[in-house]
Each structure stands twice: as structure tokens, then as C-alpha cells.
C-alpha atoms as a PDB file:
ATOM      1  CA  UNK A   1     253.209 121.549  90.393  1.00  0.00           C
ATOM      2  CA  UNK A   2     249.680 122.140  89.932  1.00  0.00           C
ATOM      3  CA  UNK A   3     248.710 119.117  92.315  1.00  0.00           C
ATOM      4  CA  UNK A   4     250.194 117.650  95.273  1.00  0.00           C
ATOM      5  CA  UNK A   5     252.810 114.685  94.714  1.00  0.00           C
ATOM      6  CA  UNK A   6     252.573 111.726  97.108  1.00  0.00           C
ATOM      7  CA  UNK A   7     255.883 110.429  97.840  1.00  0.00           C
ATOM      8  CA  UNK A   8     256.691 107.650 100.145  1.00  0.00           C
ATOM      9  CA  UNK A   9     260.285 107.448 102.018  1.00  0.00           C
ATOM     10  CA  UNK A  10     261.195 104.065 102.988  1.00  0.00           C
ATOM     11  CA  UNK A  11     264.174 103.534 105.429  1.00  0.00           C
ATOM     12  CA  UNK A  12     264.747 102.070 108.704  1.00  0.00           C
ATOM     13  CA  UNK A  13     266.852 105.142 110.236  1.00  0.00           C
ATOM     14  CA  UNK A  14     264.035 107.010 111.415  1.00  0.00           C
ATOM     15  CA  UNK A  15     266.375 110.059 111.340  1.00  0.00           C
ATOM     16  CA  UNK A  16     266.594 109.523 107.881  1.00  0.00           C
ATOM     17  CA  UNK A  17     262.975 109.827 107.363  1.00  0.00           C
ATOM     18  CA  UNK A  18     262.451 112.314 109.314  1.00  0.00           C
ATOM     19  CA  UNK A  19     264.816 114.745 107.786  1.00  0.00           C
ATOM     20  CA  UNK A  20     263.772 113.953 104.233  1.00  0.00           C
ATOM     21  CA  UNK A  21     260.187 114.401 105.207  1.00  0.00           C
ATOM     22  CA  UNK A  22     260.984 117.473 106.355  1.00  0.00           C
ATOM     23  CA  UNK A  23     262.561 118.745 102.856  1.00  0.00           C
ATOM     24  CA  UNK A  24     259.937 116.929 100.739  1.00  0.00           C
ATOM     25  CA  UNK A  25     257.020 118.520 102.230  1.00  0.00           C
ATOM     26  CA  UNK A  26     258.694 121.829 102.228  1.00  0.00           C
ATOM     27  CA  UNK A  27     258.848 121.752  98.485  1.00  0.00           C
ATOM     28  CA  UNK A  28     255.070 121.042  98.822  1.00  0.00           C
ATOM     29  CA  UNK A  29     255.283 117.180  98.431  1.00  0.00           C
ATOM     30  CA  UNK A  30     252.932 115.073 100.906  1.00  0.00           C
ATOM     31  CA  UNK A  31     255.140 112.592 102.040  1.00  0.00           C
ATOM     32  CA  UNK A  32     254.736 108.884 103.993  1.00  0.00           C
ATOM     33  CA  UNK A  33     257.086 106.805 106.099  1.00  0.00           C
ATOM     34  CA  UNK A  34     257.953 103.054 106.118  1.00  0.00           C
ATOM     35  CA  UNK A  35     260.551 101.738 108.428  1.00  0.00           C
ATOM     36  CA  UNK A  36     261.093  98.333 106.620  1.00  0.00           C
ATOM     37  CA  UNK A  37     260.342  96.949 103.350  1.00  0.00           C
ATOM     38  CA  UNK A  38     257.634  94.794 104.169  1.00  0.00           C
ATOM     39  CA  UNK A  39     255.793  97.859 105.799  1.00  0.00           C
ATOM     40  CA  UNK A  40     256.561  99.479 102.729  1.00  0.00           C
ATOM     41  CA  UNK A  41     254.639  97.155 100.620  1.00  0.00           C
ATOM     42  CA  UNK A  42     251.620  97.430 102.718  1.00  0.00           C
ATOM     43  CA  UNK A  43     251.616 101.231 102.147  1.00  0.00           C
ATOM     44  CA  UNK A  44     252.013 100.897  98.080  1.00  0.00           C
ATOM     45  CA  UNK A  45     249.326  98.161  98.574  1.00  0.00           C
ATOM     46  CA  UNK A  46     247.224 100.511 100.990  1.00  0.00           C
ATOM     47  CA  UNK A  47     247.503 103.668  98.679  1.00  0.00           C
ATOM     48  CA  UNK A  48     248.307 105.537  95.216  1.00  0.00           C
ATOM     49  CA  UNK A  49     251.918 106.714  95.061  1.00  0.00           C
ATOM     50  CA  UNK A  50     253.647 109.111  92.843  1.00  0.00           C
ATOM     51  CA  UNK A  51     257.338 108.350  93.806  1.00  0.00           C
ATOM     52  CA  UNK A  52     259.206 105.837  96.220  1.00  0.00           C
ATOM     53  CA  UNK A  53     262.261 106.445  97.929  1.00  0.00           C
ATOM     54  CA  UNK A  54     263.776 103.310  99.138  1.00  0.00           C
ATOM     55  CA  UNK A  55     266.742 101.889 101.227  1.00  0.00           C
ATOM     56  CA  UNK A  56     268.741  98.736  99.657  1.00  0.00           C
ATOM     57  CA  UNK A  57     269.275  97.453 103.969  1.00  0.00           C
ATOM     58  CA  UNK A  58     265.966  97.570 105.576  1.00  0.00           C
ATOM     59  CA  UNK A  59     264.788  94.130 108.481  1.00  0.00           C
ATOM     60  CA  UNK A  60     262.043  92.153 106.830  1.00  0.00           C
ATOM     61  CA  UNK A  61     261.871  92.823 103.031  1.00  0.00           C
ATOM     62  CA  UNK A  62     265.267  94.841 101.728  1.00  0.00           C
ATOM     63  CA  UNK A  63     265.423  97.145  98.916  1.00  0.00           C
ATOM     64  CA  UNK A  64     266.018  94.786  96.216  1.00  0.00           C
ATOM     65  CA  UNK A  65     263.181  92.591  96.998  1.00  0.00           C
ATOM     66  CA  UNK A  66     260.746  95.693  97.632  1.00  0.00           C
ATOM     67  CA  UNK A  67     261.899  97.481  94.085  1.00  0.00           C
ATOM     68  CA  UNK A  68     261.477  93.502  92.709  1.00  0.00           C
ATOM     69  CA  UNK A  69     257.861  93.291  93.992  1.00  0.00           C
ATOM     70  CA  UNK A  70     256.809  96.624  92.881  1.00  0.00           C
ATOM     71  CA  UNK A  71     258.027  96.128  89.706  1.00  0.00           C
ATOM     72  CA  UNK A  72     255.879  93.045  89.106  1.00  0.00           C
ATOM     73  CA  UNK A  73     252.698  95.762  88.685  1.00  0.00           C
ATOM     74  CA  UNK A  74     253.543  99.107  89.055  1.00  0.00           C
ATOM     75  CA  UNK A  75     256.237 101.578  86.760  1.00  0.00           C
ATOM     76  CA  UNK A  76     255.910 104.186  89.456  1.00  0.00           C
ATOM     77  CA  UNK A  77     259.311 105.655  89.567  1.00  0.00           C
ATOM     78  CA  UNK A  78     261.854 104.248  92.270  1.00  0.00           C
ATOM     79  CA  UNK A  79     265.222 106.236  94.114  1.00  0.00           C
ATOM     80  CA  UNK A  80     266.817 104.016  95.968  1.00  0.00           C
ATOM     81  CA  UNK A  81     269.611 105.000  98.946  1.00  0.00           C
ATOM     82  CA  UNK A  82     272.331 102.639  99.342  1.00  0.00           C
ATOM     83  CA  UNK A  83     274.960 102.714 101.935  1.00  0.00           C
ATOM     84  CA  UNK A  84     277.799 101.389  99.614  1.00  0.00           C
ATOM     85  CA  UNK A  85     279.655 102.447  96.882  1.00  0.00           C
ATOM     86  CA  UNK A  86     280.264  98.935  95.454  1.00  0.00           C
ATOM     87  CA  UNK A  87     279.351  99.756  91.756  1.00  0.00           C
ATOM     88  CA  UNK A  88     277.415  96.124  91.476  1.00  0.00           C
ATOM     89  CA  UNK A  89     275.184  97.538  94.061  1.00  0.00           C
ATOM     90  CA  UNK A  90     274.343 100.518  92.143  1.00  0.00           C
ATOM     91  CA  UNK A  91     273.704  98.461  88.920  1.00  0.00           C
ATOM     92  CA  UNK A  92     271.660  95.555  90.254  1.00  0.00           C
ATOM     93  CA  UNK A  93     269.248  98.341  91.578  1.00  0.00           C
ATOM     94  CA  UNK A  94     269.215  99.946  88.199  1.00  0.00           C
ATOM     95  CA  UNK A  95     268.501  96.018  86.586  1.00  0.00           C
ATOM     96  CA  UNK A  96     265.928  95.729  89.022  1.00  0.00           C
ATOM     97  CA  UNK A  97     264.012  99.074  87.583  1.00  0.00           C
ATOM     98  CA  UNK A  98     265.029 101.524  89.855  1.00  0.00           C
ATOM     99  CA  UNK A  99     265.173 105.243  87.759  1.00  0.00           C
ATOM    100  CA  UNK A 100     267.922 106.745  90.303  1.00  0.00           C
ATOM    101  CA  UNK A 101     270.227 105.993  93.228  1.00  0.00           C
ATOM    102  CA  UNK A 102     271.505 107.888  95.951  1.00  0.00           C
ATOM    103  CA  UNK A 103     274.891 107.237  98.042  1.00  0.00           C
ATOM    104  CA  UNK A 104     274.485 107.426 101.888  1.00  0.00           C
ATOM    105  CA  UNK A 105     275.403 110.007 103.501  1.00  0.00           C
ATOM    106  CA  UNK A 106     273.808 111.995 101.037  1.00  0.00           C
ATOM    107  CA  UNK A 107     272.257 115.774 101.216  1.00  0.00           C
ATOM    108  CA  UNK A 108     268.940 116.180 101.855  1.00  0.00           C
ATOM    109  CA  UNK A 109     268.462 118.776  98.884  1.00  0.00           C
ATOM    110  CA  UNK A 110     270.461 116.837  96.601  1.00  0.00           C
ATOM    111  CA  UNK A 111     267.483 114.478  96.996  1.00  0.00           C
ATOM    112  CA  UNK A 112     264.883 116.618  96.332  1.00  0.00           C
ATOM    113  CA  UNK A 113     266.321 117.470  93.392  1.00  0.00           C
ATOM    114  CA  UNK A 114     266.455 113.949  92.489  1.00  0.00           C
ATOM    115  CA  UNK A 115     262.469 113.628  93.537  1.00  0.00           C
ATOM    116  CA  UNK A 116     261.804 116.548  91.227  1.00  0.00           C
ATOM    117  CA  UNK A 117     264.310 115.484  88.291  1.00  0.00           C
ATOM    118  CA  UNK A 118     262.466 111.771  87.981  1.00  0.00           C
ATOM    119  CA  UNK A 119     259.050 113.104  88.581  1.00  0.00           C
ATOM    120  CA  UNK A 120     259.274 115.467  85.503  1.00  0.00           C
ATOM    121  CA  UNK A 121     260.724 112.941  82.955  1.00  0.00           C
ATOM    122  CA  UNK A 122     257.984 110.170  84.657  1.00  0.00           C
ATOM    123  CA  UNK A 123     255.721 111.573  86.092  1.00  0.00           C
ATOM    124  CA  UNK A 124     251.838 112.919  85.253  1.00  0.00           C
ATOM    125  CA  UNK A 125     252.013 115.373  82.065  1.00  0.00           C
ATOM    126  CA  UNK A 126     252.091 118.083  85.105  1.00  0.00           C
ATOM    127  CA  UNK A 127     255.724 117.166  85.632  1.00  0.00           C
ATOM    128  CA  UNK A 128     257.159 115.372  82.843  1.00  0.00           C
ATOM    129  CA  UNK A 129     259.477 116.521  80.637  1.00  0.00           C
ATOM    130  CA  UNK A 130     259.084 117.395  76.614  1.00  0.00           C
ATOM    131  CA  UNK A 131     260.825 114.254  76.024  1.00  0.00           C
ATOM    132  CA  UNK A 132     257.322 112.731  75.113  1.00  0.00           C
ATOM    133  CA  UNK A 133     255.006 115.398  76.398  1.00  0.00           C
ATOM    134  CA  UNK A 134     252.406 116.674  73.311  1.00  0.00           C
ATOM    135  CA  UNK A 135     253.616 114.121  70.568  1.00  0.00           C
ATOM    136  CA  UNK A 136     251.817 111.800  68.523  1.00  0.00           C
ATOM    137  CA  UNK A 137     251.759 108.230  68.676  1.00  0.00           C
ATOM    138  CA  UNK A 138     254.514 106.090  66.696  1.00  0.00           C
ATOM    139  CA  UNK A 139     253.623 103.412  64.630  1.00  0.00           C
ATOM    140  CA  UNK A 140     256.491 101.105  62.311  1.00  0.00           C
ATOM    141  CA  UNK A 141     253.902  98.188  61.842  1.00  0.00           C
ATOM    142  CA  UNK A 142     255.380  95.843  64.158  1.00  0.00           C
ATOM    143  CA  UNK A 143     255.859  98.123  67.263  1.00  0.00           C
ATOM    144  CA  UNK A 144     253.787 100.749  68.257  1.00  0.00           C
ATOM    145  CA  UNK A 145     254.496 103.142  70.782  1.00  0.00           C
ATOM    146  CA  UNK A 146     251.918 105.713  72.143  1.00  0.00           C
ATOM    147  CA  UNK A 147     253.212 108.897  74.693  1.00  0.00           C
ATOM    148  CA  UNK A 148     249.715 110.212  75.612  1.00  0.00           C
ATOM    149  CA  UNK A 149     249.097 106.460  77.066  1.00  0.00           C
ATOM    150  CA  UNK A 150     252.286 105.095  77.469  1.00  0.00           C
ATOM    151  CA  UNK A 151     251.545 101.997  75.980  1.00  0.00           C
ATOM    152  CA  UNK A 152     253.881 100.158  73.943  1.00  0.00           C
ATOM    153  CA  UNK A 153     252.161  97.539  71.287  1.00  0.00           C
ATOM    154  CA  UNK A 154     254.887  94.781  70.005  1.00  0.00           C
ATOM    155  CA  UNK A 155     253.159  92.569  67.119  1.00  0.00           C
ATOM    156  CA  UNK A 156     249.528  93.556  69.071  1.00  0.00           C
ATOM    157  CA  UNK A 157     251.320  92.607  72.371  1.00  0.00           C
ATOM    158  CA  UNK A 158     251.533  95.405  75.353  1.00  0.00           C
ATOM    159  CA  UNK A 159     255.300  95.707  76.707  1.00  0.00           C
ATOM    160  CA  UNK A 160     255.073  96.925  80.086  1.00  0.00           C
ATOM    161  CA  UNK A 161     258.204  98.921  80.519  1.00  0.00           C
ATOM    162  CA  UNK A 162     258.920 101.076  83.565  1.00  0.00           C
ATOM    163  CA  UNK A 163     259.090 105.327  83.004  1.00  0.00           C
ATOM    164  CA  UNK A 164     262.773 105.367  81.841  1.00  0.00           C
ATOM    165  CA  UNK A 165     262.868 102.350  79.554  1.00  0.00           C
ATOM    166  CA  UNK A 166     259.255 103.887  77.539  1.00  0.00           C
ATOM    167  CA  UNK A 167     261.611 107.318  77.553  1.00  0.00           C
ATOM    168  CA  UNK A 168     264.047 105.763  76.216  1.00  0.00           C
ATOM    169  CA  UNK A 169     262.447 103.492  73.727  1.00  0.00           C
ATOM    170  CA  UNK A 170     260.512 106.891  72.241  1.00  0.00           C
ATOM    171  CA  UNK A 171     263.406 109.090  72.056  1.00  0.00           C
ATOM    172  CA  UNK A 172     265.100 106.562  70.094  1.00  0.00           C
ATOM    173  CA  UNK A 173     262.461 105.719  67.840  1.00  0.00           C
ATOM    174  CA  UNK A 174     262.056 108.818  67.101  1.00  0.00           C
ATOM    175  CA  UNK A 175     264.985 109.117  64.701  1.00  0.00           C
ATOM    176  CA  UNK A 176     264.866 105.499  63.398  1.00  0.00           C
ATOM    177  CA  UNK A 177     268.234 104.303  61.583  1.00  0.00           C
ATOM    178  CA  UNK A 178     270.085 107.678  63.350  1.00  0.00           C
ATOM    179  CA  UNK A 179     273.042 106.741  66.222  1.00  0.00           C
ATOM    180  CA  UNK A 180     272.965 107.937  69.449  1.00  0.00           C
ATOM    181  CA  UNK A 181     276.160 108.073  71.729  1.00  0.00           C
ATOM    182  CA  UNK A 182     275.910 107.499  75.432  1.00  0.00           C
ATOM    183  CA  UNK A 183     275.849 110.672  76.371  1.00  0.00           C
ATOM    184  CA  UNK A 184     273.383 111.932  74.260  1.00  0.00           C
ATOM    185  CA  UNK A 185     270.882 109.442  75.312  1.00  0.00           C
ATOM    186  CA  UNK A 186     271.710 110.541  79.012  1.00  0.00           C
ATOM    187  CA  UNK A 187     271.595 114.153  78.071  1.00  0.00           C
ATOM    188  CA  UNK A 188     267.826 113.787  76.332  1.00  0.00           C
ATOM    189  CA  UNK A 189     266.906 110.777  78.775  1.00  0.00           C
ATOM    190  CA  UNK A 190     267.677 111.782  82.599  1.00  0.00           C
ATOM    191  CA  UNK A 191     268.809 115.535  81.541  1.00  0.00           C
ATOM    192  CA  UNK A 192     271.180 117.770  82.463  1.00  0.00           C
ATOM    193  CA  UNK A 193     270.535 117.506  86.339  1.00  0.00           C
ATOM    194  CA  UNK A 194     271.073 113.380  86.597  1.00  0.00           C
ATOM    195  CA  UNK A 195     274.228 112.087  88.624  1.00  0.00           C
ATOM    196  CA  UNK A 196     274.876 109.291  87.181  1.00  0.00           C
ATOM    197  CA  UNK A 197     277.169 107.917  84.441  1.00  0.00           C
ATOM    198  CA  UNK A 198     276.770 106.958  80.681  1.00  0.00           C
ATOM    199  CA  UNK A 199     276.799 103.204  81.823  1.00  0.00           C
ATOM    200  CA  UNK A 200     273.180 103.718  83.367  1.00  0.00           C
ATOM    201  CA  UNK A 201     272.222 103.920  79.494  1.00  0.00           C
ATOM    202  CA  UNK A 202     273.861 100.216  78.924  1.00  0.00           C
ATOM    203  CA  UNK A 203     271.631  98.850  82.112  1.00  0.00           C
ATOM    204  CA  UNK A 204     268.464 100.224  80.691  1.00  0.00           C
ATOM    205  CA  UNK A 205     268.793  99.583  76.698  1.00  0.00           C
ATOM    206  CA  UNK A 206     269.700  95.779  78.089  1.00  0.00           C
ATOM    207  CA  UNK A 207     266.329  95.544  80.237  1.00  0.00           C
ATOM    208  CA  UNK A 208     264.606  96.856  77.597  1.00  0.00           C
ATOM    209  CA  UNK A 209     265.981  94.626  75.042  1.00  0.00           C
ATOM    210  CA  UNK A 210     264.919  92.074  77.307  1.00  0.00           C
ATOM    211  CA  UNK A 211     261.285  93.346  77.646  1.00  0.00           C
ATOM    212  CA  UNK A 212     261.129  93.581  73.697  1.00  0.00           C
ATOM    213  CA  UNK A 213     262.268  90.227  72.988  1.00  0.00           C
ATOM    214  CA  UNK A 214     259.897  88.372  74.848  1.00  0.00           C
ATOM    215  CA  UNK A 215     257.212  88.791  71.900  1.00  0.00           C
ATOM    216  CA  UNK A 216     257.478  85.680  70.174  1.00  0.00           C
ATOM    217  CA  UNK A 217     259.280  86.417  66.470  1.00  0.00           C
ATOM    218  CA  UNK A 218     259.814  90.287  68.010  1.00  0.00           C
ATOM    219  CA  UNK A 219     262.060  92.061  65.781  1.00  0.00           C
ATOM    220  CA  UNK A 220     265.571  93.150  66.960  1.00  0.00           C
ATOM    221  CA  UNK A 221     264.531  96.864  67.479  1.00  0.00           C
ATOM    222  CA  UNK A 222     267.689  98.209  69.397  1.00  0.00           C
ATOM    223  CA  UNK A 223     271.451  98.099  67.526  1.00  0.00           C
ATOM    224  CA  UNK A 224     274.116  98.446  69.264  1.00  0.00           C
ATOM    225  CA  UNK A 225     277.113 100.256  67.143  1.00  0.00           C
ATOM    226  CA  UNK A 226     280.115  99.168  68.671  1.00  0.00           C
ATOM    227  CA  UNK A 227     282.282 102.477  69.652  1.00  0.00           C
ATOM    228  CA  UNK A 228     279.373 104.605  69.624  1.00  0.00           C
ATOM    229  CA  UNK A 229     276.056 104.208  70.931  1.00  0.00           C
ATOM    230  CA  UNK A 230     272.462 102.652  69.883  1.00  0.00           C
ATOM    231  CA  UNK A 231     270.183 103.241  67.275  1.00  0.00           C
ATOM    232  CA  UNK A 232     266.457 102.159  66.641  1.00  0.00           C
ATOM    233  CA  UNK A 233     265.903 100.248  63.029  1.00  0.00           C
ATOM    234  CA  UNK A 234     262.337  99.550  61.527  1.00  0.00           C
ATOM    235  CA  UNK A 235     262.105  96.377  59.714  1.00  0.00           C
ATOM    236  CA  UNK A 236     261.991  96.223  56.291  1.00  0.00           C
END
């Protein structure tokens, strides 16, 4: 990384936050600490942030309500730690516009690899992958979609859509009227190195539907083909 990453850790277990400090900033990140969710949003309203990691059970603000609020202005990439396994856990996070989740008790490296897998698919063009990185801008008349700003134009209308949703949205655009399974979204999306499951692509084409079709008179971008995947069709 050719500049420093600021991350900030937010959990109430101060053990927690010590010990993934102490990881992050040995990979060179510089790294603050928030031990509930309201002090959390002080710090992302104090300072510029690369990268939040951030408990779902924290006193004052929880998880869901912090990724909520952030989400209102900011696509910074989110990890959140849960405690449960409950799947609806998991995907409410992911609705909410979280890019990654990690189950408590969870290893420390496993979570820098984490940091450094969602920084290079949404991060800075220092760290992001070649999913976008050094292509042109795409333009079907009613939807435009731009890498080198991320900005997404629907009918002349920006579409603010968090990191993984714009990846998404590009890759698929890309190869308008071609089918994409699951997987292969994953694979080209989140990479070899995510932990998650194929159903993280269903949570994020559904968000971004959602995001799309608030244009008035938007077309229907995003086909699902039932037994297979998604594709992206221009209007004709």
C-alpha cells in the first residue's frame, strides 16, 4: 500500500480492540477505537475513514443502527462482527450495506485478511482490484456508469450505491444481455479470498435493484434467469 489506511475498530470488548489493533497496525494500517456505536459515530463524524469494523451488540447505538447511519452519506466499506450465527443476522447486515461479516470468536488474521480483501475491491485505486480499475466509462443512454468516479447516472439522476453494489453493477454491465451464475458473480465480485456464500449475491443485486428503481420511469436493468443467475439488458 503506497499510503497508510485508516481503519476504525468498533466494539465494546476492549480485548477485542485491542488485539485487532494490534494485527491491523502490524500490517501497517493506522487504526482507531470506539467502544460503542454512538462513540463510533462521533469518530466517522470527527475524521476521514478508509474502513470500519463494527460489532452488531454494542450499549448506546448497536451495529445495525451505526452501519444504518453511515450509510445515509458515506459508501466507505463496512465488516461487521456478530456474535451469532443466526443466518437473518448475517443478511440484515448485508441489507443494511455492510460489504463483509465476521462470526465471533473469530481469528485475528482471518480479519485482516478480510480488511485487505474489501479494501482492494473498494478501496482508493491503490488497493482496488481490476474489477473496475483503468476502464472507461459505460454509457447505454439511460444509465451511465463511470469507474474512474464512481458515479452512476440513471436518466441524468446520480444512484448512490455503496462499493460492492457499483462493483457489481459494472461487472455486469459489462457484458450486457450475457448470464452470470452465482458463483461467478462472487468469484469476479468479492474474489477468490471472500467467506461467504453465493446468497450474498441475491442480498446485493436486490438492494441494488432497489437503488435503481427509485428513478422515476427507470428501466428494469437487472434480470433475473430463474435457475441460473442475473444478467444486465440495455433497453431497446
Amino acid at each position: 500500500m503506497s499510503r497508510q489506511f485508516r481503519i476504525l475498530v468498533a466494539d465494546d470488548e476492549q480485548k477485542i480492540r485491542e488485539v485487532t489493533r494490534m494485527y491491523l497496525e502490524k500490517e501497517g494500517f493506522a487504526v482507531g477505537e470506539a467502544a460503542d456505536g454512538q462513540e463510533a459515530l462521533d469518530c466517522l463524524a470527527a475524521g476521514k475513514w478508509d474502513l470500519l469494523v463494527l460489532d452488531l451488540m454494542m450499549p448506546k447505538r448497536n451495529g445495525w443502527e451505526v452501519c444504518r447511519e453511515v450509510r445515509k452519506t458515506s459508501d466507505m466499506p463496512v465488516i461487521m462482527l456478530t456474535a451469532r450465527e443466526a443466518e437473518i443476522d448475517r443478511v440484515l447486515g448485508l441489507e443494511l450495506g455492510a460489504d463483509d461479516y465476521v462470526v465471533k470468536p473469530f481469528s485475528p488474521r482471518e480479519l485482516v485478511a478480510r480488511v485487505k480483501a474489501v479494501l482492494r475491491r473498494t478501496g482508493s485505486s491503490e488497493v482496488r482490484g481490476d474489477t473496475t480499475d483503468g476502464t472507461s466509462a459505460l454509457d447505454y443512454g439511460d444509465i451511465t456508469i463511470d469507474p474512474s468516479s464512481r458515479l452512476v447516472l440513471v436518466s441524468g439522476q446520480p444512484v448512490s450505491l455503496t462499493p460492492k453494489e457499483f462493483e457489481m453493477l459494472y461487472y455486469l454491465a459489462k457484458y450486457p444481455g450475457r448470464v452470470f451464475s452465482r458463483e461467478k458473480l462472487l468469484e469476479a465480485v468479492w474474489g477468490y479470498d471472500y467467506f461467504g456464500d453465493a446468497r450474498t449475491v441475491d442480498t446485493h443485486i436486490n438492494r441494488l435493484r432497489d437503488k435503481l428503481a427509485k428513478i422515476p420511469e427507470s428501466p428494469s436493468f437487472i434480470t433475473t434467469v430463474w435457475g441460473i443467475g442475473y444478467k444486465f439488458e440495455v433497453a431497446k
